[in-house]
PDB file of N, CA and C in Angstrom:
ATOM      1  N   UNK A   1       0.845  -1.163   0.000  1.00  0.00           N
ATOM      2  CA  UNK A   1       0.000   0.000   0.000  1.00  0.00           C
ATOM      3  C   UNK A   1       0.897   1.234   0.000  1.00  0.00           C
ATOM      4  N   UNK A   2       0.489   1.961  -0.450  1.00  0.00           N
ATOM      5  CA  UNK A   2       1.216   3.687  -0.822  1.00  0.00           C
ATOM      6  C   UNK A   2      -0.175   4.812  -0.613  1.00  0.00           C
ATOM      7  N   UNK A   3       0.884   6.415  -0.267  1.00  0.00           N
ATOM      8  CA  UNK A   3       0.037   7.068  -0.336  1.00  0.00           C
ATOM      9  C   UNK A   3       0.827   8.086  -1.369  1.00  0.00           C
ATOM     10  N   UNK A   4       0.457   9.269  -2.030  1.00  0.00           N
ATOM     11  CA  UNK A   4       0.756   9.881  -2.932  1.00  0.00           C
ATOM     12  C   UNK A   4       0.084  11.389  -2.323  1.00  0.00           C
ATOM     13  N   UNK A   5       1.117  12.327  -1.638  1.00  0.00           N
ATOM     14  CA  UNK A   5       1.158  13.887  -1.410  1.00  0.00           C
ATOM     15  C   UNK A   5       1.378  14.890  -2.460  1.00  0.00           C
ATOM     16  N   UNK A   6       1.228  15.425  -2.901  1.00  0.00           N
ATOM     17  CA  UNK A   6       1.532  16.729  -3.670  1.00  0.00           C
ATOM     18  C   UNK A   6       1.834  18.058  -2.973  1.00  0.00           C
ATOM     19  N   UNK A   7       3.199  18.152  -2.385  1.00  0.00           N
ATOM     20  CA  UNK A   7       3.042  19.601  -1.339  1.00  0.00           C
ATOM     21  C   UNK A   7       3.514  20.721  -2.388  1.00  0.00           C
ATOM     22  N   UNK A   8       3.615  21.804  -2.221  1.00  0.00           N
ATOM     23  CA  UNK A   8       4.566  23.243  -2.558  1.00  0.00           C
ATOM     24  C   UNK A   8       5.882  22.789  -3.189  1.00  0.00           C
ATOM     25  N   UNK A   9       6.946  22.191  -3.117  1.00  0.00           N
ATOM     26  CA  UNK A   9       7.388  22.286  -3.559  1.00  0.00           C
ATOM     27  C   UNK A   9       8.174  20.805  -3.620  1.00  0.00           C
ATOM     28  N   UNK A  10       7.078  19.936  -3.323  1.00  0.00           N
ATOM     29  CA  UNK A  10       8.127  18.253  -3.529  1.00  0.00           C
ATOM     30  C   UNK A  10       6.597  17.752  -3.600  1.00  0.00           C
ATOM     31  N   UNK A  11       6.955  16.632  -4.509  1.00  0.00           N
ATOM     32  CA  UNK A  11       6.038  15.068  -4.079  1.00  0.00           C
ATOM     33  C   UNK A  11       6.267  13.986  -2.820  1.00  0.00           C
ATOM     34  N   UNK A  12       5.635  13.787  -2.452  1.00  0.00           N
ATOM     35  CA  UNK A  12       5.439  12.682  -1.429  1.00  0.00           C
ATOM     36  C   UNK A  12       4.952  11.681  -1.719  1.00  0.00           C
ATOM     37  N   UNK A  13       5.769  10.414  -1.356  1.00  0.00           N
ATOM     38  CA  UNK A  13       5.260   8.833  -1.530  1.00  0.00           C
ATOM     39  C   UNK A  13       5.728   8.680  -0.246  1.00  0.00           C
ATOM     40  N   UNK A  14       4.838   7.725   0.189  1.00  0.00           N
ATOM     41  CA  UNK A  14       4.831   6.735   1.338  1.00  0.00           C
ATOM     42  C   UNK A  14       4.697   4.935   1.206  1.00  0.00           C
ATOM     43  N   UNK A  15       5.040   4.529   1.242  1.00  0.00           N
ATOM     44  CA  UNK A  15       5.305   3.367   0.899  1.00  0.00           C
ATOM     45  C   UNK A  15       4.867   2.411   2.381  1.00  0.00           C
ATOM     46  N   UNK A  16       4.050   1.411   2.687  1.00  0.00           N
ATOM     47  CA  UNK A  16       3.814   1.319   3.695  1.00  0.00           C
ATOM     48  C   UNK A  16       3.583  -0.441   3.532  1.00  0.00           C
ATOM     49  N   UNK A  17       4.473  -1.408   4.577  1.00  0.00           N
ATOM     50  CA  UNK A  17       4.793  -2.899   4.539  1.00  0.00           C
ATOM     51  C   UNK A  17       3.484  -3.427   5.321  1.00  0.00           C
ATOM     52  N   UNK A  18       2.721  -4.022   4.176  1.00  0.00           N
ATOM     53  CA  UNK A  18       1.687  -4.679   4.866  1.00  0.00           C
ATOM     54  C   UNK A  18       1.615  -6.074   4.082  1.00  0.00           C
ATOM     55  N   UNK A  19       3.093  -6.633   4.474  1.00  0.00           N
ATOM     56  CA  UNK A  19       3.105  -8.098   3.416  1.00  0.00           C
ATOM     57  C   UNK A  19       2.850  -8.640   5.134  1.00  0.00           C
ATOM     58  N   UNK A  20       3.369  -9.950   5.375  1.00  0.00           N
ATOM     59  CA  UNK A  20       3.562 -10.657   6.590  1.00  0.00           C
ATOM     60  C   UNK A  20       4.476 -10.592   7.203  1.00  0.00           C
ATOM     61  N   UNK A  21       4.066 -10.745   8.522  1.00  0.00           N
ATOM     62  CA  UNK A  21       4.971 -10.338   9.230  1.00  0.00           C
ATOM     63  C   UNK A  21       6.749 -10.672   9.381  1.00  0.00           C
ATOM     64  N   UNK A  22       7.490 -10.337  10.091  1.00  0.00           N
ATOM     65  CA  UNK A  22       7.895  -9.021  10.673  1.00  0.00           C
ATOM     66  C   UNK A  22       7.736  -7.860   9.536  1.00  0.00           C
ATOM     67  N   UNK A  23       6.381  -6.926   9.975  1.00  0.00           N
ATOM     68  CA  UNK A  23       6.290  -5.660   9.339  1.00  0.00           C
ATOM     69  C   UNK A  23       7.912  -4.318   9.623  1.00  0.00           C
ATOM     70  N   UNK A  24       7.911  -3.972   8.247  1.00  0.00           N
ATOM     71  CA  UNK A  24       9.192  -2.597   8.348  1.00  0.00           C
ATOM     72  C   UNK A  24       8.750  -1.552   8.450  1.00  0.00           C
ATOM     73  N   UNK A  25       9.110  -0.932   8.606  1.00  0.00           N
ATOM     74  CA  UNK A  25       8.947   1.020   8.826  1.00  0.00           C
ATOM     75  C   UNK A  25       8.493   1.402   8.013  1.00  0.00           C
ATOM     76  N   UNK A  26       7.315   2.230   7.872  1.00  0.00           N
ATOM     77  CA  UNK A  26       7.186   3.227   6.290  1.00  0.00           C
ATOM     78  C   UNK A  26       8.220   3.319   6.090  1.00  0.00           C
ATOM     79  N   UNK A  27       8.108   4.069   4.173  1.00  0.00           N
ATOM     80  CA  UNK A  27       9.595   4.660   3.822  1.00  0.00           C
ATOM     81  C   UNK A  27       9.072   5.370   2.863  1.00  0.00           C
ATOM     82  N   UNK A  28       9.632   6.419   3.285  1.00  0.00           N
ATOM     83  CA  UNK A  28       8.827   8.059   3.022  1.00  0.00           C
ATOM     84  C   UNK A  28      10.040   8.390   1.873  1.00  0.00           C
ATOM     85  N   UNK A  29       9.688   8.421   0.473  1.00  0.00           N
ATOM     86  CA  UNK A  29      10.274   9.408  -0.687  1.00  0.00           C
ATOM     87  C   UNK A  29      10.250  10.867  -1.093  1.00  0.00           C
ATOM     88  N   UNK A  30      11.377  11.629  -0.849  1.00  0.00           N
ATOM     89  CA  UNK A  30      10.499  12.959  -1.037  1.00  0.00           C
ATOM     90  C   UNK A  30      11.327  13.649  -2.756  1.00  0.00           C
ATOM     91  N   UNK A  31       9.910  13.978  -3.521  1.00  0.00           N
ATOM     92  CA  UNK A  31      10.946  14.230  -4.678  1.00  0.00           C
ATOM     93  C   UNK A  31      10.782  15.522  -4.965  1.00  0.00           C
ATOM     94  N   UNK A  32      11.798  16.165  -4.651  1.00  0.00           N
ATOM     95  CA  UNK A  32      11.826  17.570  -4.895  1.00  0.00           C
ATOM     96  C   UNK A  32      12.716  18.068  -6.806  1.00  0.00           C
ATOM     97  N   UNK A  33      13.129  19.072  -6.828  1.00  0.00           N
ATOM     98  CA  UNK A  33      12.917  19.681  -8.069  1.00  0.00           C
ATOM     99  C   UNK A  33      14.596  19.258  -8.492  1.00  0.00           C
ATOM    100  N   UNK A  34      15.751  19.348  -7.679  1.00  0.00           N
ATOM    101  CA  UNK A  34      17.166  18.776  -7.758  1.00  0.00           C
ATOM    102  C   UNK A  34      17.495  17.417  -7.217  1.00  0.00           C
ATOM    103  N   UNK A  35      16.576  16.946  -6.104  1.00  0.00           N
ATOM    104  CA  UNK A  35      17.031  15.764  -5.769  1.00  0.00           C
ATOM    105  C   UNK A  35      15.585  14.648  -5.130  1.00  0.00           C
ATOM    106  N   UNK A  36      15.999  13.805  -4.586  1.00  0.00           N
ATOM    107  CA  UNK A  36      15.101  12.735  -4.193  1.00  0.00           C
ATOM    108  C   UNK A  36      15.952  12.339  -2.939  1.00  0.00           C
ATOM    109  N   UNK A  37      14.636  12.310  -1.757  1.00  0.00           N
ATOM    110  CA  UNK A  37      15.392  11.765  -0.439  1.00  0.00           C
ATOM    111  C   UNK A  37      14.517  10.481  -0.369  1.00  0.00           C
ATOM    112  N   UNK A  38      14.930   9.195   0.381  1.00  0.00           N
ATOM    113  CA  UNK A  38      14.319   8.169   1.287  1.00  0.00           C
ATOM    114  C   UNK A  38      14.690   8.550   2.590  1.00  0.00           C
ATOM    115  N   UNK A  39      13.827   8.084   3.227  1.00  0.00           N
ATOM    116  CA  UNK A  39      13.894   8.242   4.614  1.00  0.00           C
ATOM    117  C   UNK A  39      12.787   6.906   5.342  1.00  0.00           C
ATOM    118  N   UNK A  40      13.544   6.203   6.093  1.00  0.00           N
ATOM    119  CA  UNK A  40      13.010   5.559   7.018  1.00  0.00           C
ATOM    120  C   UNK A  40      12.757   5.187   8.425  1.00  0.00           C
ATOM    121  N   UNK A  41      12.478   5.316   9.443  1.00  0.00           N
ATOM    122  CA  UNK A  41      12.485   5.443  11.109  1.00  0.00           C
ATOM    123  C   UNK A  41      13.038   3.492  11.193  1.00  0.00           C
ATOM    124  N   UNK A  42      14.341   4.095  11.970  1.00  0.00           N
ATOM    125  CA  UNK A  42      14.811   3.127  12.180  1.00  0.00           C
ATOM    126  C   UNK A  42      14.754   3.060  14.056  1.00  0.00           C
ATOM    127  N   UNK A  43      13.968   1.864  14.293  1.00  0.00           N
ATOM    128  CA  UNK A  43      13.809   1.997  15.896  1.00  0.00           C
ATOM    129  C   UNK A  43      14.899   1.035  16.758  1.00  0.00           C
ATOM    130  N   UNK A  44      15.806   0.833  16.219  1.00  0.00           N
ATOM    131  CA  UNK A  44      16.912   0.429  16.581  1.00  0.00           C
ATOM    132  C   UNK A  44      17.605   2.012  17.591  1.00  0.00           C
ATOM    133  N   UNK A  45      17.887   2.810  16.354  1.00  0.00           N
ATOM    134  CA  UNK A  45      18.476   3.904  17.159  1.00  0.00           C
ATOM    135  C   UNK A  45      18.036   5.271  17.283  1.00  0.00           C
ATOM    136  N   UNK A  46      16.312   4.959  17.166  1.00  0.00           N
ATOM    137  CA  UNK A  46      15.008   5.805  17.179  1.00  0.00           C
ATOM    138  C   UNK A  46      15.738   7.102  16.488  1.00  0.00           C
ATOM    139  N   UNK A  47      15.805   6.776  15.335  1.00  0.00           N
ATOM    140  CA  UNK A  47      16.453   8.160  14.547  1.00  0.00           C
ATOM    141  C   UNK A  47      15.541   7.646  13.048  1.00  0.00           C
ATOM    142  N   UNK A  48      15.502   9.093  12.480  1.00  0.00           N
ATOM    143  CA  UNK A  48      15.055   8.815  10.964  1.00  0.00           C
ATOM    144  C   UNK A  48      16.444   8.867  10.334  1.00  0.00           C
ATOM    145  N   UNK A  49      16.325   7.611   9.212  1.00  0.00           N
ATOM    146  CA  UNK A  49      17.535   7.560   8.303  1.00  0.00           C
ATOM    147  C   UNK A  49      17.156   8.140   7.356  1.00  0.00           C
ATOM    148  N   UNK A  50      18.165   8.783   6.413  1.00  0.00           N
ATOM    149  CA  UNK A  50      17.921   9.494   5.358  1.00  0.00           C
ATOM    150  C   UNK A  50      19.012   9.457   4.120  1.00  0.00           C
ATOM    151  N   UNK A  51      18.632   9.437   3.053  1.00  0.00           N
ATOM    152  CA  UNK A  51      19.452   9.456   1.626  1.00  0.00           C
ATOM    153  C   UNK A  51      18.949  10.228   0.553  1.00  0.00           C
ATOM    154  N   UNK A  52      20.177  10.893   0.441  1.00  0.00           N
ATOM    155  CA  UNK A  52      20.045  12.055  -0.562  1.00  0.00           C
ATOM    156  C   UNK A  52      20.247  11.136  -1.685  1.00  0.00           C
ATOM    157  N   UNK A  53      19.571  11.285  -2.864  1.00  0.00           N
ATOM    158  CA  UNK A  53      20.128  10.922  -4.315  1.00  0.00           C
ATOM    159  C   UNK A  53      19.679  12.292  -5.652  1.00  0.00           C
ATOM    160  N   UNK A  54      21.144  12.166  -5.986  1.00  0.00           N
ATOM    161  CA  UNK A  54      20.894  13.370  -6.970  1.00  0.00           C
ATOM    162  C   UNK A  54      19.906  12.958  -8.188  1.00  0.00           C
ATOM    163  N   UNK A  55      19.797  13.493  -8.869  1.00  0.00           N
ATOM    164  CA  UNK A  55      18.353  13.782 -10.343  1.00  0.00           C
ATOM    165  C   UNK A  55      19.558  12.393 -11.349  1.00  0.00           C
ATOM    166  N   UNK A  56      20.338  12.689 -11.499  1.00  0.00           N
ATOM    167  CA  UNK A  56      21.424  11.697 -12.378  1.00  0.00           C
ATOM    168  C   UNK A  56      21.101  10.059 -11.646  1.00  0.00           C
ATOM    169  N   UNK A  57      21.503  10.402 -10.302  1.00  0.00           N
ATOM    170  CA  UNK A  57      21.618   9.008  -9.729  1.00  0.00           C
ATOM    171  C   UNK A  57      20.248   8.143  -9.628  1.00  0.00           C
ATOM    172  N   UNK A  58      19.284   8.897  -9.125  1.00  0.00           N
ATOM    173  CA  UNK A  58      17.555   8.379  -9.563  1.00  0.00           C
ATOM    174  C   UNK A  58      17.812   8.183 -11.309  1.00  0.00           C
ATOM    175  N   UNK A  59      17.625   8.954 -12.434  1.00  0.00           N
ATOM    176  CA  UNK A  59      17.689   8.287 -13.777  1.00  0.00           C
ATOM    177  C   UNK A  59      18.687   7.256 -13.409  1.00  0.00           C
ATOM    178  N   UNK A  60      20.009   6.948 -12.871  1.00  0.00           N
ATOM    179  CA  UNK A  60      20.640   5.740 -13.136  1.00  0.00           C
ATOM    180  C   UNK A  60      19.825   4.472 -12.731  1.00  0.00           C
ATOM    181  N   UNK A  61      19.506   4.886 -11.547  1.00  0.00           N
ATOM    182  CA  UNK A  61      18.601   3.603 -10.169  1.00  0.00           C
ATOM    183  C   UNK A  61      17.848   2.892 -11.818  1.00  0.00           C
ATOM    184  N   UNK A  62      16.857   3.632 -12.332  1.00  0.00           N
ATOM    185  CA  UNK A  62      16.062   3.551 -12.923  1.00  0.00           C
ATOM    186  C   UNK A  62      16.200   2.598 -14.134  1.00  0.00           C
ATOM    187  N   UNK A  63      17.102   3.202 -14.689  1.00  0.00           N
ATOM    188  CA  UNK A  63      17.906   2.546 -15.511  1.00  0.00           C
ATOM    189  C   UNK A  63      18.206   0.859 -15.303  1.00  0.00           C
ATOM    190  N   UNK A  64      18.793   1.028 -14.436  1.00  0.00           N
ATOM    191  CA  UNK A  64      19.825  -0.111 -13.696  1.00  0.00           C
ATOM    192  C   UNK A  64      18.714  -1.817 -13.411  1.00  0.00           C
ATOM    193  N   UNK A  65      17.434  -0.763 -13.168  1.00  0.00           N
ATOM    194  CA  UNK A  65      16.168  -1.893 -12.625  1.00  0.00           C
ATOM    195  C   UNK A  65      15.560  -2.598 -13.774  1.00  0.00           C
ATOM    196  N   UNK A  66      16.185  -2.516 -15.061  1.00  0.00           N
ATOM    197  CA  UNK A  66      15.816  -3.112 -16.194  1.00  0.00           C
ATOM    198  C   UNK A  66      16.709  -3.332 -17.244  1.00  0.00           C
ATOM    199  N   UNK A  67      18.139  -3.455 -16.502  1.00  0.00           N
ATOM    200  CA  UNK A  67      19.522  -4.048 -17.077  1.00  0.00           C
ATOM    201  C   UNK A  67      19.960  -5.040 -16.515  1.00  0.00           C
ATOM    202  N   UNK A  68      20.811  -6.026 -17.389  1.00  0.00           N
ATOM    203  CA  UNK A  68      21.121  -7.231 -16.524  1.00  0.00           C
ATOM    204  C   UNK A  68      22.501  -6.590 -15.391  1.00  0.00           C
ATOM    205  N   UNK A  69      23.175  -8.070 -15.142  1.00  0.00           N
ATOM    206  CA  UNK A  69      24.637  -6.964 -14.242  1.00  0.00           C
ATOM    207  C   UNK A  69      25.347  -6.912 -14.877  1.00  0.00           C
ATOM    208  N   UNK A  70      26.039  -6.237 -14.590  1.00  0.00           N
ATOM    209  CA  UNK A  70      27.362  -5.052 -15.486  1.00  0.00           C
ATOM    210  C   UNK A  70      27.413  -3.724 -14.779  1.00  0.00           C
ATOM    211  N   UNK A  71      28.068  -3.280 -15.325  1.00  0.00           N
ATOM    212  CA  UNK A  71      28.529  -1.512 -15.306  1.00  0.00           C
ATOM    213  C   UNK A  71      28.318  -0.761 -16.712  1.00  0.00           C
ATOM    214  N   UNK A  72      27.487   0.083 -16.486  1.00  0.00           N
ATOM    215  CA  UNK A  72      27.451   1.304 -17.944  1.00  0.00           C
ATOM    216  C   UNK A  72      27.221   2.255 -17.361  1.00  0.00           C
ATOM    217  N   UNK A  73      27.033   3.425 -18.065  1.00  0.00           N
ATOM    218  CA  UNK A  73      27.532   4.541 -17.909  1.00  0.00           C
ATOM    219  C   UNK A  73      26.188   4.931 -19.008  1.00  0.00           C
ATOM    220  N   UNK A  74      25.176   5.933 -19.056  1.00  0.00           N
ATOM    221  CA  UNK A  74      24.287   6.341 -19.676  1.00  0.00           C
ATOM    222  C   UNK A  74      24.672   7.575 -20.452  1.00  0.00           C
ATOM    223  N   UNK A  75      24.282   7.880 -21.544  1.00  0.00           N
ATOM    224  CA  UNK A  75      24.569   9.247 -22.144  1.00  0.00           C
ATOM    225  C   UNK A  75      23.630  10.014 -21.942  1.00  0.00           C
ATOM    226  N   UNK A  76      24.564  11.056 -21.536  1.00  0.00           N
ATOM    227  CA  UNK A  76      23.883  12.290 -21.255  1.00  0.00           C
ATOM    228  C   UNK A  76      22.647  12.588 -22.378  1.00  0.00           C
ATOM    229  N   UNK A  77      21.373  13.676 -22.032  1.00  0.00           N
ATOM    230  CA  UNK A  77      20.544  13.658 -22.507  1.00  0.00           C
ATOM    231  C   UNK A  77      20.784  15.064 -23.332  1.00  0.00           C
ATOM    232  N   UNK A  78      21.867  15.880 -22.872  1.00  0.00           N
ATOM    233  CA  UNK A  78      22.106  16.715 -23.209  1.00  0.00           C
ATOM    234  C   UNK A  78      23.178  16.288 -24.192  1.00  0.00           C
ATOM    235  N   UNK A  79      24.061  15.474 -24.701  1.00  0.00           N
ATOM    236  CA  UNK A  79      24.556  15.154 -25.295  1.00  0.00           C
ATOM    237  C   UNK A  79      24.334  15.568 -27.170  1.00  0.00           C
ATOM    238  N   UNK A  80      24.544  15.991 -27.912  1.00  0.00           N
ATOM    239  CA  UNK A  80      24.391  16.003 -29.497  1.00  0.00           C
ATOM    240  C   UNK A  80      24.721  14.748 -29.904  1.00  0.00           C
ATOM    241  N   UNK A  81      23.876  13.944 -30.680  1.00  0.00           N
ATOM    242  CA  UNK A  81      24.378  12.583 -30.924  1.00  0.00           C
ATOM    243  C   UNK A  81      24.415  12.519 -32.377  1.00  0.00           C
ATOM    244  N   UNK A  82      23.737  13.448 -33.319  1.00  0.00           N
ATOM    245  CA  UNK A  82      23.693  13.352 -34.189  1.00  0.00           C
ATOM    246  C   UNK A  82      25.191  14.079 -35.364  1.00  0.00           C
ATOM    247  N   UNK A  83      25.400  13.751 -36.559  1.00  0.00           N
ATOM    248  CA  UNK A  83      26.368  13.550 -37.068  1.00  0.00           C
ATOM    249  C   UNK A  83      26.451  15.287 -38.228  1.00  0.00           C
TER     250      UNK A  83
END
């Protein structure tokens, strides 16, 4: 189950574990206009964890989730490819 926010100046996903048990923490996405955070409450050391990923590194993630394994390197979109 998910929920879907629209604030001022980011999107919000919530992502919420309702497979079987042992249930995990929400895990809150926030996608703003330069970057994308996760964040999850980790009650181990009752702190929220958090990860920055830049606009490049989300297109890579993305990428990556419908390549076999290896290493590549994507071309830029800004790139001139033509001759």
């Amino acid at each position: 189950m998910f929920s879907i926010e629209h604030e001022f100046d980011s999107t919000i996903v919530t992502l919420v574990d309702d497979s079987d048990s042992p249930l995990k923490e929400d895990v809150v996405i926030n996608a703003f206009e330069e970057c994308i955070t996760v964040e999850q409450y980790d009650p181990r050391t009752d702190q929220v964890q958090r990860i920055t990923l830049s606009m490049a590194q989300v297109r890579d993630l993305g990428a990556a989730l419908n390549l076999p394994e290896g290493v590549y390197a994507l071309a830029s979109a800004l790139e001139d490819t033509s001759e």
